[in-house]
Protein backbone atom coordinates (compact mmCIF):
# COMPACT_ATOMS: atom_id res chain seq x y z
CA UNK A 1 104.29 296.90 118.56
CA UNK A 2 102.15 294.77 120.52
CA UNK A 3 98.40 294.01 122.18
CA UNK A 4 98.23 292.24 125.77
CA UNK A 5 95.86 291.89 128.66
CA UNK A 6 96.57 291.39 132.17
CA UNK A 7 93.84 289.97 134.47
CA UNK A 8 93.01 288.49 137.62
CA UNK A 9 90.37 285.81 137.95
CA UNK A 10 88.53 286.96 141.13
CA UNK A 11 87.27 282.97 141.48
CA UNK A 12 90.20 282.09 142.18
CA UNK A 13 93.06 284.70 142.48
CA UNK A 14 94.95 283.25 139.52
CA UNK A 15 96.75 285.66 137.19
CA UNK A 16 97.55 285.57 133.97
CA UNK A 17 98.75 287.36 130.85
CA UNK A 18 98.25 287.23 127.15
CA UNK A 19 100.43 288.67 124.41
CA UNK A 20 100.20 288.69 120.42
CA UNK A 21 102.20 291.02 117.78
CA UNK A 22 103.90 290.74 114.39
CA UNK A 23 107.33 290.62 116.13
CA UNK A 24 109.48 287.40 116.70
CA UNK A 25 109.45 286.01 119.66
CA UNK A 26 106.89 288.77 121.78
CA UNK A 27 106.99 286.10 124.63
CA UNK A 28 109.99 286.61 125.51
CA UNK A 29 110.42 289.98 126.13
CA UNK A 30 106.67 291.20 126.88
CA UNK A 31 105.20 288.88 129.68
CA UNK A 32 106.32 288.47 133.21
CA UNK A 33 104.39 286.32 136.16
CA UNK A 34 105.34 285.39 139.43
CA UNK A 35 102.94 282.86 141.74
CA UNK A 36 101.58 285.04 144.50
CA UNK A 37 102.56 287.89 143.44
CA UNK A 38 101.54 289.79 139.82
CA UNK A 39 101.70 289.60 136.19
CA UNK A 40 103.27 292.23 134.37
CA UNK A 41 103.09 293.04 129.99
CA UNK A 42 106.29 295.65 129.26
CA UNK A 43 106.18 296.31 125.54
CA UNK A 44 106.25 299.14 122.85
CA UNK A 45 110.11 299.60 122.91
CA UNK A 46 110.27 297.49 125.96
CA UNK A 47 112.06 297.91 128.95
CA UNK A 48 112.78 294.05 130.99
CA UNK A 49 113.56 296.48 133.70
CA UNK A 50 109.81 296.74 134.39
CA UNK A 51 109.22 292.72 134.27
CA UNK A 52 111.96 291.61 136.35
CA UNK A 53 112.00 294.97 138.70
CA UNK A 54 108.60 295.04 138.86
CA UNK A 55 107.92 291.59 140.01
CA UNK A 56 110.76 291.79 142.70
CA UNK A 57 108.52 294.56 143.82
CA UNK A 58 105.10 293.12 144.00
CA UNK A 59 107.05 290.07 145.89
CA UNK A 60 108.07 293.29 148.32
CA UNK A 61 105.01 294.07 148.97
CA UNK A 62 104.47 296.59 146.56
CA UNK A 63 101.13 297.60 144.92
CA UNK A 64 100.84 297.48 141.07
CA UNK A 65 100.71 301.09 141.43
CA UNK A 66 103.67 301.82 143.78
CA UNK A 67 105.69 298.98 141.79
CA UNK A 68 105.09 301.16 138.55
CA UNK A 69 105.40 304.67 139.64
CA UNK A 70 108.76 303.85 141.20
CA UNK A 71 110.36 302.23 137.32
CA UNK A 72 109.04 305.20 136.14
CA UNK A 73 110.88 307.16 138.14
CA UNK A 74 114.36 305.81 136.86
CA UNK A 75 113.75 304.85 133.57
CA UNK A 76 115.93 307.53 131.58
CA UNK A 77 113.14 307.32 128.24
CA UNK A 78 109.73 306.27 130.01
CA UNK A 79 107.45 307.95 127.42
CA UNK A 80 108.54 304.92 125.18
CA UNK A 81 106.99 302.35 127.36
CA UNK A 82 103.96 300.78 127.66
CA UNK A 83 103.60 298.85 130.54
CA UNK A 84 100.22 297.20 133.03
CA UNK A 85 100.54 295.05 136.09
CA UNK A 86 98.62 293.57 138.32
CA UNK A 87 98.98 291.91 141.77
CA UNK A 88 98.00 289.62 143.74
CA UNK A 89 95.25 291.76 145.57
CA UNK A 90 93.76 292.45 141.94
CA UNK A 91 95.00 295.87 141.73
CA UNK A 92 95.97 296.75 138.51
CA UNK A 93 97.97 299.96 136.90
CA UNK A 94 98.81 300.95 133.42
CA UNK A 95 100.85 302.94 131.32
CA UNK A 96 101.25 304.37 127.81
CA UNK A 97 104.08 306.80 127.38
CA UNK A 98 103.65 309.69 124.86
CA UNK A 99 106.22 308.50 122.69
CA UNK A 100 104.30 305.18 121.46
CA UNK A 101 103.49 304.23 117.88
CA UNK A 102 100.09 304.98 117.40
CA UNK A 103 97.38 303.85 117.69
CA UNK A 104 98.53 303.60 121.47
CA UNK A 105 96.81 302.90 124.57
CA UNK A 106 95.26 301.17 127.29
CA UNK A 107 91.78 300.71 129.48
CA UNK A 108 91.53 299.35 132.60
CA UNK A 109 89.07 297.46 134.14
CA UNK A 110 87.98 295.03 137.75
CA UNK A 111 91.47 293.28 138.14
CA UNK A 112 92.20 293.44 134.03
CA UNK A 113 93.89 295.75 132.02
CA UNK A 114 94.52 295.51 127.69
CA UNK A 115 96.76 297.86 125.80
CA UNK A 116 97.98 298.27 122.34
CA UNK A 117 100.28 300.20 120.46
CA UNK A 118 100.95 299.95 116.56
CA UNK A 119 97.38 299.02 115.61
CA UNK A 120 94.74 299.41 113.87
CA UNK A 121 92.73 301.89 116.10
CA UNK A 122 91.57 302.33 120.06
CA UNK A 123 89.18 299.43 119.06
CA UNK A 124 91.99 296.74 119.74
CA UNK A 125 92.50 297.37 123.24
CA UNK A 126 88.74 298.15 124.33
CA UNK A 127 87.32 295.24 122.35
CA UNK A 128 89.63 293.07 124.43
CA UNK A 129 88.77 294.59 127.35
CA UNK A 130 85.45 294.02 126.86
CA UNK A 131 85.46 290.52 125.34
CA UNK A 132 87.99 289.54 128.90
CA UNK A 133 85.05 290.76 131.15
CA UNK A 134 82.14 289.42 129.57
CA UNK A 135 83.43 285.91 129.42
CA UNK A 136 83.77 282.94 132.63
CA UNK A 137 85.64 280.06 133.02
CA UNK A 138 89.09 278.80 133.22
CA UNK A 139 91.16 281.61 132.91
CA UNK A 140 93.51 280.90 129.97
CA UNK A 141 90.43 280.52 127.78
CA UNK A 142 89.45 284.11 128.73
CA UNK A 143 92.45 285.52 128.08
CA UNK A 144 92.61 283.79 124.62
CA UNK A 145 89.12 285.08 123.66
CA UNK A 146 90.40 288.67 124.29
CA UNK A 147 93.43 287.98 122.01
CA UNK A 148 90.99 286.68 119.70
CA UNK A 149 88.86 290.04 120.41
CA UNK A 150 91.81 292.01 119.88
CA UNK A 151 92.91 290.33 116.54
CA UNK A 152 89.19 290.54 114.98
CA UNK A 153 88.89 294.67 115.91
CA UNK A 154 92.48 294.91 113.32
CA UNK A 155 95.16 294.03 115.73
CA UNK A 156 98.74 294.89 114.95
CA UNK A 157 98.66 296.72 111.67
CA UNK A 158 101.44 294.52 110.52
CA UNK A 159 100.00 291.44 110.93
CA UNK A 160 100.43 288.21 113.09
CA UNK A 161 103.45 286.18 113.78
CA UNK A 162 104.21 285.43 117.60
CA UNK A 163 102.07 284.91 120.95
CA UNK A 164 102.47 283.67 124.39
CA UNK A 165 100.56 283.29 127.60
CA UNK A 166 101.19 282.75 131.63
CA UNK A 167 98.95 282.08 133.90
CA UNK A 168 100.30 281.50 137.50
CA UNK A 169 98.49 280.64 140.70
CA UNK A 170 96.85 283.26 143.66
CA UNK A 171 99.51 281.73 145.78
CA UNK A 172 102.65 279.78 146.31
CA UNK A 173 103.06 276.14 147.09
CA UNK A 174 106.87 275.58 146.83
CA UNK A 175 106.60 273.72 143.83
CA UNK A 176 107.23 275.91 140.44
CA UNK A 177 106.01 273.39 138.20
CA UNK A 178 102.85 273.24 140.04
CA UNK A 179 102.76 276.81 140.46
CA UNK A 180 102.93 278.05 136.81
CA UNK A 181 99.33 276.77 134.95
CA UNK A 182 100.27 277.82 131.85
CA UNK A 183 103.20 279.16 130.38
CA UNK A 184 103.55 278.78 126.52
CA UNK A 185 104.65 280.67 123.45
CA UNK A 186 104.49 280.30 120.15
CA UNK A 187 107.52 282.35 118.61
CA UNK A 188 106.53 281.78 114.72
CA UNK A 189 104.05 281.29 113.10
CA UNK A 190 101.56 282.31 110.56
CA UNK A 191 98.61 282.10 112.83
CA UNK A 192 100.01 282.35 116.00
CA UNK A 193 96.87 282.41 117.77
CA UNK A 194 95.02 279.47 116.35
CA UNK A 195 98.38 277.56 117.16
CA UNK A 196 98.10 278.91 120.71
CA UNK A 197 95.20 277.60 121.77
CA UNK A 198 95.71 274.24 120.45
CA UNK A 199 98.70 274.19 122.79
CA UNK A 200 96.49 275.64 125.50
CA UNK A 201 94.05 273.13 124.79
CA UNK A 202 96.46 270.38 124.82
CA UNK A 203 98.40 271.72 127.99
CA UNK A 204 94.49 271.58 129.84
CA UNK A 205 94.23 267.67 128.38
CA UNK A 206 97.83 266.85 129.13
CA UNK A 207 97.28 267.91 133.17
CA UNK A 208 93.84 266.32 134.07
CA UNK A 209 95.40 263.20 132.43
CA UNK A 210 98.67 263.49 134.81
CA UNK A 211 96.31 264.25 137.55
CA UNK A 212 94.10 261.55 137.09
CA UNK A 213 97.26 259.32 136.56
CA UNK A 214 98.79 260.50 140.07
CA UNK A 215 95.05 259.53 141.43
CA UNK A 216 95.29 255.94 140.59
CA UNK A 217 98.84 255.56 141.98
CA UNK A 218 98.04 256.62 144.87
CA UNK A 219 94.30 254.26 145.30
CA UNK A 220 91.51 257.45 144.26
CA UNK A 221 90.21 255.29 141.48
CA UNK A 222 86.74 257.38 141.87
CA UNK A 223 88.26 260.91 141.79
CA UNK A 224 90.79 259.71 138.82
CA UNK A 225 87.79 258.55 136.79
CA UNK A 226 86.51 261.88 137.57
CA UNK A 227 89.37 264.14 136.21
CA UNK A 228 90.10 262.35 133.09
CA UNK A 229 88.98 264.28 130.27
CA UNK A 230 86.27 263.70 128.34
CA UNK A 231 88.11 263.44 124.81
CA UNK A 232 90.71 260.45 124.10
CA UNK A 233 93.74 261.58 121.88
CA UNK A 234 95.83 260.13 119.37
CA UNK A 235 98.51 257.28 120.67
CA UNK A 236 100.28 257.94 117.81
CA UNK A 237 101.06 261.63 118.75
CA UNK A 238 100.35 261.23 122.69
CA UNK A 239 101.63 257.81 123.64
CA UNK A 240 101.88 258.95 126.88
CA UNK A 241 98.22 260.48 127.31
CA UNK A 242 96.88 257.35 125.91
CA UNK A 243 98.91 254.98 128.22
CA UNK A 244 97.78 256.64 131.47
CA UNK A 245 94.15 256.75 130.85
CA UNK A 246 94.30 253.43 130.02
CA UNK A 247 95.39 252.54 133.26
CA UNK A 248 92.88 254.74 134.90
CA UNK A 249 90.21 252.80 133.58
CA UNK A 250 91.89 249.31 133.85
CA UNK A 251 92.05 250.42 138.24
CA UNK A 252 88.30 251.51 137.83
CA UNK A 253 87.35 247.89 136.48
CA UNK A 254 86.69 249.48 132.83
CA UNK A 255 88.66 246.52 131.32
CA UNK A 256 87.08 246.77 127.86
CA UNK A 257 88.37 250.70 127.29
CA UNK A 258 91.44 250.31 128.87
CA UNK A 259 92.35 247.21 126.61
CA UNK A 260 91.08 249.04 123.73
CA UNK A 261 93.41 252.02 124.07
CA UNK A 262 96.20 249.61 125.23
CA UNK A 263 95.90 247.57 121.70
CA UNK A 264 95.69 250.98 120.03
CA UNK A 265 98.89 251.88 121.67
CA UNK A 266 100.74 248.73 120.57
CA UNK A 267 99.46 249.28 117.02
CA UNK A 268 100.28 252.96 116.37
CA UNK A 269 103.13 253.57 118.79
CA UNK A 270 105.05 250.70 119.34
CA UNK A 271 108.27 252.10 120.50
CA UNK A 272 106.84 253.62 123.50
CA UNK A 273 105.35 249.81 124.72
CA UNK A 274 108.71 248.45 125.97
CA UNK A 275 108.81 252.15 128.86
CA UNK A 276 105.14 251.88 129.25
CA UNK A 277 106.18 248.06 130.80
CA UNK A 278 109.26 249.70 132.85
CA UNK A 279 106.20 251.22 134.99
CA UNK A 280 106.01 247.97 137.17
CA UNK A 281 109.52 247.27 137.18
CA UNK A 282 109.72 250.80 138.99
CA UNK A 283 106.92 249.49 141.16
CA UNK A 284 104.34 252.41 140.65
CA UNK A 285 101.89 249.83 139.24
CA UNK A 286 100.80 246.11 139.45
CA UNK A 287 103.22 244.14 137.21
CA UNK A 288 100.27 241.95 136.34
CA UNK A 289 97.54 244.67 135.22
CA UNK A 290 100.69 245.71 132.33
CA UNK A 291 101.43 242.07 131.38
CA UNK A 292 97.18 242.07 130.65
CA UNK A 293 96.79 245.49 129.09
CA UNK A 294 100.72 245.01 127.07
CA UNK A 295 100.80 240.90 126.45
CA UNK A 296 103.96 240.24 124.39
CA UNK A 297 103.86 238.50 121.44
């Protein structure tokens, strides 16, 4: 009682999936990703079978195709599935057994696939579909347009309350956290999809900060100017955020901004000022440059 698209960004390789229906929680039982290897959508009356038995087979070696003939196969009730994958070569397959709640179905496209089942009319999946392939950029944006897509066509004929999204890299670096790009939900809500993309927003923000942050440590005070985003945020809600860029500037000789934000930090989020000084005691950053940008009173 779901819509979802599955795509592969051919820039890239990066896959990702997308997932919105009336039902609690659809993250958690709908969307599957491995790094490397495929993203997978099982819903209708869902089968994990296909997310955790399918990925095990695309990390085999097993096409989309292959991987989803062969759950077929066993699964004792497979015309109440709906399931797409795709792998990491971009092949995609998808299924819609006879015994979904109409309307049900799918469309495939290059590396993409949407389905539907318990909405308003064929119009949900294709205008996905087509919303997913006429767009560019960062992935997760895409994806979120389609849901977006989806939702204004009539989505689920029940209404809104829970969405999710993964988005995983083309291949494997050994590090998970590094691995997975996104990988939200939203399990409640009245408009779950306005609510996830200001988490997908804020995830974007929250890494080119962290990025730009690691820069500096490590001396790249050009290419840490460079990634920090264009937008500041609110210290009182990102201390964090707020306290790395201002460091970032400070090493790039921006004294005036960094100060700025520092004072801004002091006024609006003053029990995160005595950690943000712990960073020289841990030695990750000139004990001096704090003591400027965080005098004490």
């Amino acid at each position: 009682m779901t819509y979802s698209i599955v795509a592969r960004d051919v820039a890239d390789g990066h896959m990702g999936i997308a997932t919105q229906s009336q039902a609690f929680s659809v993250g958690s039982s709908v969307s599957w990703a491995a790094p490397g290897h495929g993203v997978i959508a099982t819903q209708s009356m869902g089968e994990p079978m296909y997310g955790e038995l399918g990925l095990a087979g695309l990390s085999a070696g097993l096409t989309a195709q292959e991987a989803l003939t062969a759950l077929n196969s066993v699964d004792p009730h497979p015309e109440r599935r709906q399931v797409a994958m795709v792998d990491g070569h971009g092949n995609v397959a998808a299924y819609t057994g006879e015994a979904c709640v109409a309307a049900a179905g799918h469309c495939v496209g290059d590396g993409c696939a949407a389905l539907g089942n318990l909405v308003s009319s064929p119009r949900v999946w294709t205008a996905m579909l087509e919303a997913f392939e006429a767009g560019s950029g960062w992935l997760p944006r895409r994806l979120l347009d389609a849901l977006d897509a989806a939702e204004a066509a009539g989505g689920d004929i029940r209404g809104q309350r829970s969405a999710a999204i993964q988005v995983v890299r083309a291949e494997r670096s050994g590090r998970p956290w590094h691995d997975h790009i996104v990988d939200l939900r939203v399990d409640d809500h009245p408009e779950p999809l306005v609510e996830l993309r200001r988490l997908v927003e804020h995830t974007w923000r929250y890494h080119r900060t962290v990025q730009a942050f690691e820069l500096t440590l490590n001396g790249h005070t050009a290419e840490a100017l460079a990634a920090l985003p264009d937008e500041e945020v609110d210290p009182a809600t990102d201390p964090d955020l707020t306290w790395w860029r201002a460091i970032v500037l400070a090493n790039a000789g921006e004294e005036t901004g960094a100060v700025g934000l520092s004072q801004a930090l002091m006024s609006a989020a003053p029990g995160y000022v005595e950690a943000a000084r712990r960073f020289g005691a841990a030695g990750l950053m000139d004990q001096a440059l704090i003591d400027r940008l965080l005098p004490r009173q």
